[in-house]
N, C-alpha and C. Protein backbone atom coordinates (compact mmCIF):
# COMPACT_ATOMS: atom_id res chain seq x y z
N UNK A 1 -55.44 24.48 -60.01
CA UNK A 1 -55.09 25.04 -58.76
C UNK A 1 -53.59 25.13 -58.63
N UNK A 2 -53.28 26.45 -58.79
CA UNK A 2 -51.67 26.62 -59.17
C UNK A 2 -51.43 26.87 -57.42
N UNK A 3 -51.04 26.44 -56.24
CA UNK A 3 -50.94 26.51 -55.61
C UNK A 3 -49.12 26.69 -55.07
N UNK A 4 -49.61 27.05 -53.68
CA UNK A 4 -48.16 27.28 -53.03
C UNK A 4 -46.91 26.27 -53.49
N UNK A 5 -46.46 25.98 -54.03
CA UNK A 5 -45.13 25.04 -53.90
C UNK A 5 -44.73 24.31 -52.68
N UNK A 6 -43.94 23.50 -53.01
CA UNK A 6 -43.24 22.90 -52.13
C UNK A 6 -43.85 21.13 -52.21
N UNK A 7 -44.53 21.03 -52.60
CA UNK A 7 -45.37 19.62 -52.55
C UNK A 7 -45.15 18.65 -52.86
N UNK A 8 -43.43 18.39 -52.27
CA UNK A 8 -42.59 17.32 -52.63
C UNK A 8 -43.34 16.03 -51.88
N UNK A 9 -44.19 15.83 -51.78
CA UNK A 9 -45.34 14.12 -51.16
C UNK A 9 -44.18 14.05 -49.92
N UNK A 10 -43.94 14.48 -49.45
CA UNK A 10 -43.61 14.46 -47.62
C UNK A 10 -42.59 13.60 -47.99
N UNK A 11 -41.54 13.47 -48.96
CA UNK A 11 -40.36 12.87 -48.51
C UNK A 11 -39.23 13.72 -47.93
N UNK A 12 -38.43 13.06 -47.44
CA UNK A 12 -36.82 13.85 -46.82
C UNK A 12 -35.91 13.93 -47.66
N UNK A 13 -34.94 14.50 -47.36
CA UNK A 13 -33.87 14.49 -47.99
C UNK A 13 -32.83 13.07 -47.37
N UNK A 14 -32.46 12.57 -48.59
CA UNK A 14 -31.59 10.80 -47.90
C UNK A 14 -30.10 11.46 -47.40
N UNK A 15 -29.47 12.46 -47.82
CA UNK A 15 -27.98 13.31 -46.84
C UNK A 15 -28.79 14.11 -45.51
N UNK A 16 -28.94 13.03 -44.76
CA UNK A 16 -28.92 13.51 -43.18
C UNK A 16 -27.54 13.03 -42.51
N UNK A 17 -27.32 14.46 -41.73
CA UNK A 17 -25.89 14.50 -40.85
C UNK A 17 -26.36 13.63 -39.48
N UNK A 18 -24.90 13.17 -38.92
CA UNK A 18 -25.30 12.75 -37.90
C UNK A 18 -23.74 12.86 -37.28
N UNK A 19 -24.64 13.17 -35.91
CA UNK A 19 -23.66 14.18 -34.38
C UNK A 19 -22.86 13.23 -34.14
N UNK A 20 -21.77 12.99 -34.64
CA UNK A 20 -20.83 11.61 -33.91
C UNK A 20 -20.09 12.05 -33.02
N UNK A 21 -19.94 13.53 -32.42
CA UNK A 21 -19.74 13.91 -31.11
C UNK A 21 -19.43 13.41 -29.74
N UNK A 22 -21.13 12.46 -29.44
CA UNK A 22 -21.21 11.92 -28.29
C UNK A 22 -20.30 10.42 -28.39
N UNK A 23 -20.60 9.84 -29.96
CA UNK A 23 -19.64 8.52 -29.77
C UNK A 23 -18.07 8.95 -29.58
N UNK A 24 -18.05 9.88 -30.14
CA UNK A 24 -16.35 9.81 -29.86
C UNK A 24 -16.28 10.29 -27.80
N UNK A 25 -17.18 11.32 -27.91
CA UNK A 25 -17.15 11.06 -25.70
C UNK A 25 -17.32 10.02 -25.57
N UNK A 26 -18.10 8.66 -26.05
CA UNK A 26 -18.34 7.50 -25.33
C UNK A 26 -17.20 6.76 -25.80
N UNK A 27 -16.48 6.55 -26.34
CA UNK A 27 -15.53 5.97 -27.18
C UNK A 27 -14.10 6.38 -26.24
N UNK A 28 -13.80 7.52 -26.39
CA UNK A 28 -12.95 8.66 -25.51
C UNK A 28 -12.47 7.74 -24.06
N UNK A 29 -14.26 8.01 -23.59
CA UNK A 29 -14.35 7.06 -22.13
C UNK A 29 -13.49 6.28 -21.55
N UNK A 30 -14.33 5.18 -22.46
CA UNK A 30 -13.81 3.98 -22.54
C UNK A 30 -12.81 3.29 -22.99
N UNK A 31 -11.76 4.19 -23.42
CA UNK A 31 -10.21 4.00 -23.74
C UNK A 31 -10.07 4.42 -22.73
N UNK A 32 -10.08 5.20 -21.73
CA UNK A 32 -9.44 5.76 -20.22
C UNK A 32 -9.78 4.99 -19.40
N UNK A 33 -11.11 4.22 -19.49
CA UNK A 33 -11.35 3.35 -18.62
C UNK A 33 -10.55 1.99 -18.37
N UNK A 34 -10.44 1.38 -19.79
CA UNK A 34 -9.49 0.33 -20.02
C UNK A 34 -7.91 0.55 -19.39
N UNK A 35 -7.57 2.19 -20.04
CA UNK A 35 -6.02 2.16 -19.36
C UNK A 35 -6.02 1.87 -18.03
N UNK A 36 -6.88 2.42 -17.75
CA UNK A 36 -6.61 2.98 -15.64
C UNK A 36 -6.77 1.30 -15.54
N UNK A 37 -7.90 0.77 -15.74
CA UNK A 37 -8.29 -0.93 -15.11
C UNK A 37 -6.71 -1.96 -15.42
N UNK A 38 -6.39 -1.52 -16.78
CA UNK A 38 -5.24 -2.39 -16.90
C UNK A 38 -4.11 -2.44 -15.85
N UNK A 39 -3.72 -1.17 -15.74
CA UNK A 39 -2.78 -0.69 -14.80
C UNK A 39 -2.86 -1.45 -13.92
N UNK A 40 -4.10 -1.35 -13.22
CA UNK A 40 -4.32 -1.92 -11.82
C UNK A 40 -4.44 -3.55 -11.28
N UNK A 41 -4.53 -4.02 -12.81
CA UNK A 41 -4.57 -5.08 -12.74
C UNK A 41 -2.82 -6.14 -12.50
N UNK A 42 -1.66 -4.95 -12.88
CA UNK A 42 -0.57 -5.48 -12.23
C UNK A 42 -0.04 -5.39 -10.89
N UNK A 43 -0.79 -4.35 -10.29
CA UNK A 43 -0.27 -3.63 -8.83
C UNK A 43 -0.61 -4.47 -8.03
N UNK A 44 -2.04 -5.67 -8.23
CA UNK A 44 -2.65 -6.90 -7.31
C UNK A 44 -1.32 -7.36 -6.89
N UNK A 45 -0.19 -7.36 -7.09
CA UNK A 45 1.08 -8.58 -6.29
C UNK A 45 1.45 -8.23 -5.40
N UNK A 46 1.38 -8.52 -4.16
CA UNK A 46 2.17 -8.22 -2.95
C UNK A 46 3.50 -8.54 -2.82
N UNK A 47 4.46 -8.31 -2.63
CA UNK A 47 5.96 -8.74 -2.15
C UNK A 47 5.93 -8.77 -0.79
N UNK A 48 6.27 -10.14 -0.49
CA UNK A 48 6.29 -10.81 0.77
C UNK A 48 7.91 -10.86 1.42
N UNK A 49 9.34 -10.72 0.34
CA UNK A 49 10.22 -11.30 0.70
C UNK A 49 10.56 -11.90 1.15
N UNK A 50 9.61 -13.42 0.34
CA UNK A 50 10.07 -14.37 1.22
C UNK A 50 10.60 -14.96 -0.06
N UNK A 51 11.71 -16.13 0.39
CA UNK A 51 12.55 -16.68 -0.51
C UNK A 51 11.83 -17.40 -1.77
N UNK A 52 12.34 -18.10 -2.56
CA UNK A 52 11.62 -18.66 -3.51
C UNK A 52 11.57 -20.27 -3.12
N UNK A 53 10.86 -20.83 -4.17
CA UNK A 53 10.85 -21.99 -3.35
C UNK A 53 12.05 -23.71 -3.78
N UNK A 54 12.12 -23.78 -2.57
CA UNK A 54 13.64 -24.94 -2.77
C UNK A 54 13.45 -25.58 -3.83
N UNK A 55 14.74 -25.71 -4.50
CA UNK A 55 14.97 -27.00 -5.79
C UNK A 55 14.40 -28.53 -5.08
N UNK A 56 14.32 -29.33 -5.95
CA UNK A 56 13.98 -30.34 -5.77
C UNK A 56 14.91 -31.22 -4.83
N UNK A 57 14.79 -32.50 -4.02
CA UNK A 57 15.84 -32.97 -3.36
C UNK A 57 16.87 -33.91 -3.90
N UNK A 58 17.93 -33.52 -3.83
CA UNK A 58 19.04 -34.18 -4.90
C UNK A 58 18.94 -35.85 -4.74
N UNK A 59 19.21 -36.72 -5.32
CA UNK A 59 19.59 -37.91 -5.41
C UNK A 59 19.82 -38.58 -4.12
N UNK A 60 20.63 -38.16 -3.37
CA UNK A 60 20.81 -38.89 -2.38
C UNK A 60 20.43 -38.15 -1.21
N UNK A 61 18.94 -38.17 -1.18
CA UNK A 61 18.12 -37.17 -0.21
C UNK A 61 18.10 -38.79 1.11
N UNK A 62 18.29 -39.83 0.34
CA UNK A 62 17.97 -40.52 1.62
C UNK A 62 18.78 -40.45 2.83
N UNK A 63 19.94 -39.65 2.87
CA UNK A 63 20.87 -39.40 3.88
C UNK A 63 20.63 -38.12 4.14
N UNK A 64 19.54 -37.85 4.80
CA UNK A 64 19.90 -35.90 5.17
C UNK A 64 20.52 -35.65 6.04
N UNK A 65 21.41 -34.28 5.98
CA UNK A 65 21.92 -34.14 6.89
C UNK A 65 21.26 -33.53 8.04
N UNK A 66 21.23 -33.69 9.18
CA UNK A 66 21.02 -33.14 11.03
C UNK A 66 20.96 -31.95 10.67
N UNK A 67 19.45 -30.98 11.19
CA UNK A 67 19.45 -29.54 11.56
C UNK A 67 20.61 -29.23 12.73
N UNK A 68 20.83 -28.57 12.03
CA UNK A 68 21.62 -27.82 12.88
C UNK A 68 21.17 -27.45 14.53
N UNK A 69 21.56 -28.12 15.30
CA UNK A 69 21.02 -27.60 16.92
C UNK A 69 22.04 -26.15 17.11
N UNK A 70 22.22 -25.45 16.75
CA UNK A 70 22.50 -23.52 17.30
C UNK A 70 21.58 -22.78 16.36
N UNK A 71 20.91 -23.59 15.33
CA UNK A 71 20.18 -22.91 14.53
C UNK A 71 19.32 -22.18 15.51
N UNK A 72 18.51 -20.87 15.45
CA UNK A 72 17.38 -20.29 16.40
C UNK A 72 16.80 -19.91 15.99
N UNK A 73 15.56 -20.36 16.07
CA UNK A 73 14.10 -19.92 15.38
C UNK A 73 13.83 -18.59 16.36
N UNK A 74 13.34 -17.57 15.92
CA UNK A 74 12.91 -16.61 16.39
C UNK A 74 11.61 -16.39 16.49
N UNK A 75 10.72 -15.76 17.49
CA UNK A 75 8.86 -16.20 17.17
C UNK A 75 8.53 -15.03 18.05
N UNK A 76 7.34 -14.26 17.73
CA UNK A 76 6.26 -14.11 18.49
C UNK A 76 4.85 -14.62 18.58
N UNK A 77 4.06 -15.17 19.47
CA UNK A 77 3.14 -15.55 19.30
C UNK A 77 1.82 -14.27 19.81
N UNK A 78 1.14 -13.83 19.20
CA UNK A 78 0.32 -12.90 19.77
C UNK A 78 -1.37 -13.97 19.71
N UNK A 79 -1.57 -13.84 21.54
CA UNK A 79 -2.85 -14.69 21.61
C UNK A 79 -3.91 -13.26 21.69
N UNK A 80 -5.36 -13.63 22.34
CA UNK A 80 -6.16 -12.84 22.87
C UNK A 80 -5.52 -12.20 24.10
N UNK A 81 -5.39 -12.79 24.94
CA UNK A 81 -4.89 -12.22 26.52
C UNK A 81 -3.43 -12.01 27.00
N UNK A 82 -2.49 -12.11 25.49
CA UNK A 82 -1.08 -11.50 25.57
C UNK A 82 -0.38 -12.13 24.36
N UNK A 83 0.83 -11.81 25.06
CA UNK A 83 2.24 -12.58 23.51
C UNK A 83 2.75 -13.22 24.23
N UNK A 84 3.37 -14.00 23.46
CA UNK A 84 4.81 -15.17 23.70
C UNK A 84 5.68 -15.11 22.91
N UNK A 85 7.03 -15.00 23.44
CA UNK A 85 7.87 -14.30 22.70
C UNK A 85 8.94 -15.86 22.92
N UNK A 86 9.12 -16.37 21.72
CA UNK A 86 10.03 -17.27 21.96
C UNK A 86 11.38 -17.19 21.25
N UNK A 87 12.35 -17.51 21.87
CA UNK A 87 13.50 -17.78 20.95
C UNK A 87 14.34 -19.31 21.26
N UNK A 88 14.08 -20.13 20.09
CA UNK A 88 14.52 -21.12 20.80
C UNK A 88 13.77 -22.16 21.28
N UNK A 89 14.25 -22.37 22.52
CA UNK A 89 13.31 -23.19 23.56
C UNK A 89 12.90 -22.41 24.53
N UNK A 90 13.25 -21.11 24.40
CA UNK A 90 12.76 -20.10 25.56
C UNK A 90 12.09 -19.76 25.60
N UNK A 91 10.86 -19.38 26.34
CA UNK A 91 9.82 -19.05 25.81
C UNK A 91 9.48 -17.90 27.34
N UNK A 92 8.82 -16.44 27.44
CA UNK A 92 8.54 -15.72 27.89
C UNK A 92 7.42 -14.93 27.66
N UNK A 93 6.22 -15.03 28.02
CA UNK A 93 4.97 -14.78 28.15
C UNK A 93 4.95 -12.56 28.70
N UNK A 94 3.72 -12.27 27.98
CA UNK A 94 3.86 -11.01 28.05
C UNK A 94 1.77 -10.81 27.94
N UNK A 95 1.60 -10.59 29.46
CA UNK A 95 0.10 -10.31 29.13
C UNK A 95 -0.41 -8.89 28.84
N UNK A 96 -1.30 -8.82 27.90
CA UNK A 96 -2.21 -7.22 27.52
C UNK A 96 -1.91 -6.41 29.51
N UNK A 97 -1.83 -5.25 28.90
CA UNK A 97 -2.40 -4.03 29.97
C UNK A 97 -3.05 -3.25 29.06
N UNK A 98 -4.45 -3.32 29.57
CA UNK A 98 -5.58 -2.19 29.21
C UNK A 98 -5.89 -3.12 28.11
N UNK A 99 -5.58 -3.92 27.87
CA UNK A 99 -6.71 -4.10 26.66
C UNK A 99 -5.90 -3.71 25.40
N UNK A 100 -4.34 -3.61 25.72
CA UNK A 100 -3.36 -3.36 24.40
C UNK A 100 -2.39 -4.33 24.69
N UNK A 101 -1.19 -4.45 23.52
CA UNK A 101 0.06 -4.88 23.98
C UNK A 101 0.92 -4.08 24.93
N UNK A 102 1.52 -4.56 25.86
CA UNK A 102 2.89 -4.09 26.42
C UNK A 102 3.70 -4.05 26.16
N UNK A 103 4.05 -2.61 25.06
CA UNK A 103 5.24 -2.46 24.33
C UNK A 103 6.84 -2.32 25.44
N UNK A 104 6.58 -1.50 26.51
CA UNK A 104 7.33 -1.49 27.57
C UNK A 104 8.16 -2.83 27.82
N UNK A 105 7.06 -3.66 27.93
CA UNK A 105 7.67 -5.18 28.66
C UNK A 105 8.14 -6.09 27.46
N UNK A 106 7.86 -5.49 25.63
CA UNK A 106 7.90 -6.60 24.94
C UNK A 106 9.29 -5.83 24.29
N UNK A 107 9.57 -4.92 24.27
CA UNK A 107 11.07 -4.13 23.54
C UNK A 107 12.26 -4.51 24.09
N UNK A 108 12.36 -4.88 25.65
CA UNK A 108 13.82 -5.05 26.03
C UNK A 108 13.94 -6.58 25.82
N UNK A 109 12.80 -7.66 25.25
CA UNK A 109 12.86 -8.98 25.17
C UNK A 109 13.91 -8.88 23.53
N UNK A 110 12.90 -7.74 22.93
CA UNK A 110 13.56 -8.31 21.48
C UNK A 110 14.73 -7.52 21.29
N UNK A 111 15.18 -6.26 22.19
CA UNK A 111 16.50 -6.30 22.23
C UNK A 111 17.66 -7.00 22.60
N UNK A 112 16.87 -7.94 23.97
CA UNK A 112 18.06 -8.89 23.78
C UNK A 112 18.05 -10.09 23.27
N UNK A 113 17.41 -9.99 21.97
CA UNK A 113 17.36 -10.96 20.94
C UNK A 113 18.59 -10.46 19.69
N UNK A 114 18.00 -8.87 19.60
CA UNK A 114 19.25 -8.38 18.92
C UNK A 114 20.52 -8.37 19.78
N UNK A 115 20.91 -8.57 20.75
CA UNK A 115 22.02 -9.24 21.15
C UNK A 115 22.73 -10.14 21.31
N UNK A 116 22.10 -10.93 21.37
CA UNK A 116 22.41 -12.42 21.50
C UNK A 116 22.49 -13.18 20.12
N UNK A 117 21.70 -12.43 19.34
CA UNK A 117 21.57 -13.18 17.28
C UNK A 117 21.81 -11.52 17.02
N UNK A 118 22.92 -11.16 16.48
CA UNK A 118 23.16 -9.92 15.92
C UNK A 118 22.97 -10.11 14.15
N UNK A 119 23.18 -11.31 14.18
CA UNK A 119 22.88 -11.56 12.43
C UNK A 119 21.30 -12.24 11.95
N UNK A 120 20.70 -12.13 13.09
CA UNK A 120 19.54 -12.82 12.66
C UNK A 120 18.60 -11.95 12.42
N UNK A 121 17.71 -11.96 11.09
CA UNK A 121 16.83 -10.52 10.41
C UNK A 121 15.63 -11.63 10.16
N UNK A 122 15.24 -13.09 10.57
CA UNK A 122 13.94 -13.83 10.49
C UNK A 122 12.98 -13.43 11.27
N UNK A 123 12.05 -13.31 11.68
CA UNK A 123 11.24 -13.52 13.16
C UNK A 123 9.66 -13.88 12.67
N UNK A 124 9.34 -15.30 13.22
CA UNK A 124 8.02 -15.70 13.19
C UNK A 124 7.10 -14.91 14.02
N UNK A 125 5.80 -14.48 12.84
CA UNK A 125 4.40 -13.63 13.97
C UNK A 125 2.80 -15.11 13.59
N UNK A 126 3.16 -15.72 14.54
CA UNK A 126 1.91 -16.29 14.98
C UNK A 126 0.84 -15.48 15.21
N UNK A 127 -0.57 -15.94 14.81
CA UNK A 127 -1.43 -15.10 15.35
C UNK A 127 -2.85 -15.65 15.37
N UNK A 128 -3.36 -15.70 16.30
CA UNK A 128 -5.14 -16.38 16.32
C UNK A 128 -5.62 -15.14 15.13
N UNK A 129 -6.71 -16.29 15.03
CA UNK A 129 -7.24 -15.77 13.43
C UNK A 129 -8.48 -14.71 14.29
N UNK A 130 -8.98 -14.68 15.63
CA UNK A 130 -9.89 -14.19 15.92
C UNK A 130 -9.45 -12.76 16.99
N UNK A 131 -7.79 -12.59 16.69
CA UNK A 131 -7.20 -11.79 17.12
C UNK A 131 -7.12 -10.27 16.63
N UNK A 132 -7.42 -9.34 16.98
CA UNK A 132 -7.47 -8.03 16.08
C UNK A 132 -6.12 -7.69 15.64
N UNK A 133 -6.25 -6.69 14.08
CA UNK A 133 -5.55 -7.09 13.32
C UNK A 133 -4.72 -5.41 14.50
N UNK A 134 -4.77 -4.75 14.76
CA UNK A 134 -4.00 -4.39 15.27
C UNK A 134 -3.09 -4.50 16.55
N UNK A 135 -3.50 -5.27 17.14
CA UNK A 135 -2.18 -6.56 17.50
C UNK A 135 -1.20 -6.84 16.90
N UNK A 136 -1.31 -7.07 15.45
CA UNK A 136 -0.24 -7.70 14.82
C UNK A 136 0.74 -6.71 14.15
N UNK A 137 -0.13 -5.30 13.66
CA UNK A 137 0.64 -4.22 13.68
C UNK A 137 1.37 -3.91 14.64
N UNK A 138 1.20 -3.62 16.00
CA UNK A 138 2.01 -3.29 16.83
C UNK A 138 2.90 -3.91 17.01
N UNK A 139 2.91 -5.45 17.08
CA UNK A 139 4.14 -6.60 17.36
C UNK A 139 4.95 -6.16 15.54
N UNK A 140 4.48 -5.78 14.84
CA UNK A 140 5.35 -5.64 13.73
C UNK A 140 6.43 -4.76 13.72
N UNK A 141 5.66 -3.56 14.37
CA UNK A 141 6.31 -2.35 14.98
C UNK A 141 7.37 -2.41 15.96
N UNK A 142 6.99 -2.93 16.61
CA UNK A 142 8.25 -3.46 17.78
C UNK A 142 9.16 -4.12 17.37
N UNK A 143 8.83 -5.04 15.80
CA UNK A 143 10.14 -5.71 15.54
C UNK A 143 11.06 -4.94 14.30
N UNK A 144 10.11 -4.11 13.80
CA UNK A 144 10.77 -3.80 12.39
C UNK A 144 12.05 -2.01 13.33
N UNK A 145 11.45 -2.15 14.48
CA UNK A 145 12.11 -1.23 15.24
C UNK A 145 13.57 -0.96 15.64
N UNK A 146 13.99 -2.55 15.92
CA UNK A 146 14.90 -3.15 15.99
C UNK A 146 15.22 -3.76 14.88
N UNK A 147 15.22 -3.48 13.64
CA UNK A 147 16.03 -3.92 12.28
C UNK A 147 15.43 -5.52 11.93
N UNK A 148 14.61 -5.91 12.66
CA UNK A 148 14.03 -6.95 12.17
C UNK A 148 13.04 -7.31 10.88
N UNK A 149 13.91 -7.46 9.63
CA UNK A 149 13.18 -6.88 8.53
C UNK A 149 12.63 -8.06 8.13
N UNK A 150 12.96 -9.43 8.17
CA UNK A 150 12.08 -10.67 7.55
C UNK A 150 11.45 -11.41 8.24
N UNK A 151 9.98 -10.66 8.33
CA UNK A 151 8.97 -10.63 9.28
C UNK A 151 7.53 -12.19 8.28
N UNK A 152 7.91 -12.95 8.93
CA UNK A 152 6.93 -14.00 7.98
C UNK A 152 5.54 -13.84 8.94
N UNK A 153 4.47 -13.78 8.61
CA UNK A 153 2.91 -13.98 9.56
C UNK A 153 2.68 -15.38 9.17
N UNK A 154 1.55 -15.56 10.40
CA UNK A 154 1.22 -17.26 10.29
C UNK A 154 -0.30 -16.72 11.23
N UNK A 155 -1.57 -16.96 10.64
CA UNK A 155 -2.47 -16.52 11.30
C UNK A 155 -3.55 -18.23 11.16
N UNK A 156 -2.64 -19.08 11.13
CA UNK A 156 -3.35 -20.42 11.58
C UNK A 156 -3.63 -20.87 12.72
C-alpha cells in the first residue's frame, strides 16, 4: 500500500519559535513601574523648617543661664468655639461668627504683633485634635499674610 506520504508517526518538528514579544511588553512594564515607584519614594519628606536639633549640653550645664524675660513667645490657639491669640502673657480671645473664624477681628491683633516684634518670624498654632482642619488653614493664612513665615503646629 504505496500510500499518500507524509507519515512521519505524528512527531513535530523540535525548532519551534516562540513570540517573546509579550515578555519584552511585560518586562518593558515593569521597568517603568519601578522608575515612577522609586521616584516617589524620595518625595515622602516634608520640610517643616524647623531647626535641627540642639547639641548636647556642655559641661557645665549645671549653671544655666535665666531665659531671657523680653523673650516673646508668639501663639495662636484655635479651639471649637474660637481662637486665642496670645503674645506673651497677653492673651485675647476671638469667638467663631457663623460657624467660621473672624478674620476681621483676628488681622489687626497680628498686625499689631508685627509692630510691636518687627523681627519676630516664630508663631505657635495650637490646635484641638477634634478641630476642623480648615481652621487651621485659615489661621495660617492670616499669619503667613503678615510675613509670618515660621509657623510650628501643635495639634495636642
Amino acid at each position: 500500500m504505496a500510500g499518500g506520504g507524509g507519515g512521519g508517526g505524528g512527531k513535530r518538528s523540535a525548532n519551534a519559535e516562540i513570540n517573546l514579544v509579550p515578555y519584552i511588553d511585560l518586562l518593558s512594564t515593569l521597568i517603568c513601574f519601578l522608575l515612577i515607584t522609586a521616584v516617589w519614594q524620595q518625595v515622602s519628606v516634608i520640610s517643616t523648617n524647623s531647626a535641627p536639633t540642639p547639641p548636647p549640653p556642655p559641661e557645665d550645664a549645671y549653671n544655666p543661664t535665666p531665659p531671657d524675660p523680653n523673650k516673646v513667645e508668639l501663639s495662636i490657639k484655635i479651639l471649637a468655639n474660637g481662637l486665642e491669640v496670645t503674645a506673651g502673657k497677653e492673651t485675647r480671645s476671638f469667638p467663631h461668627v457663623g460657624g467660621q473664624i473672624d478674620k476681621s477681628a483676628v488681622k489687626p491683633a497680628v498686625t499689631l504683633w508685627k509692630k510691636n516684634y518687627p523681627d519676630k518670624k516664630e508663631v505657635t498654632i495650637n490646635s484641638d485634635p477634634n478641630v476642623p482642619y480648615k481652621f487651621l488653614i485659615e489661621a495660617m493664612d492670616v499669619l503667613i499674610e503678615q510675613d509670618y513665615t515660621g509657623l510650628a503646629i501643635n495639634t495636642n
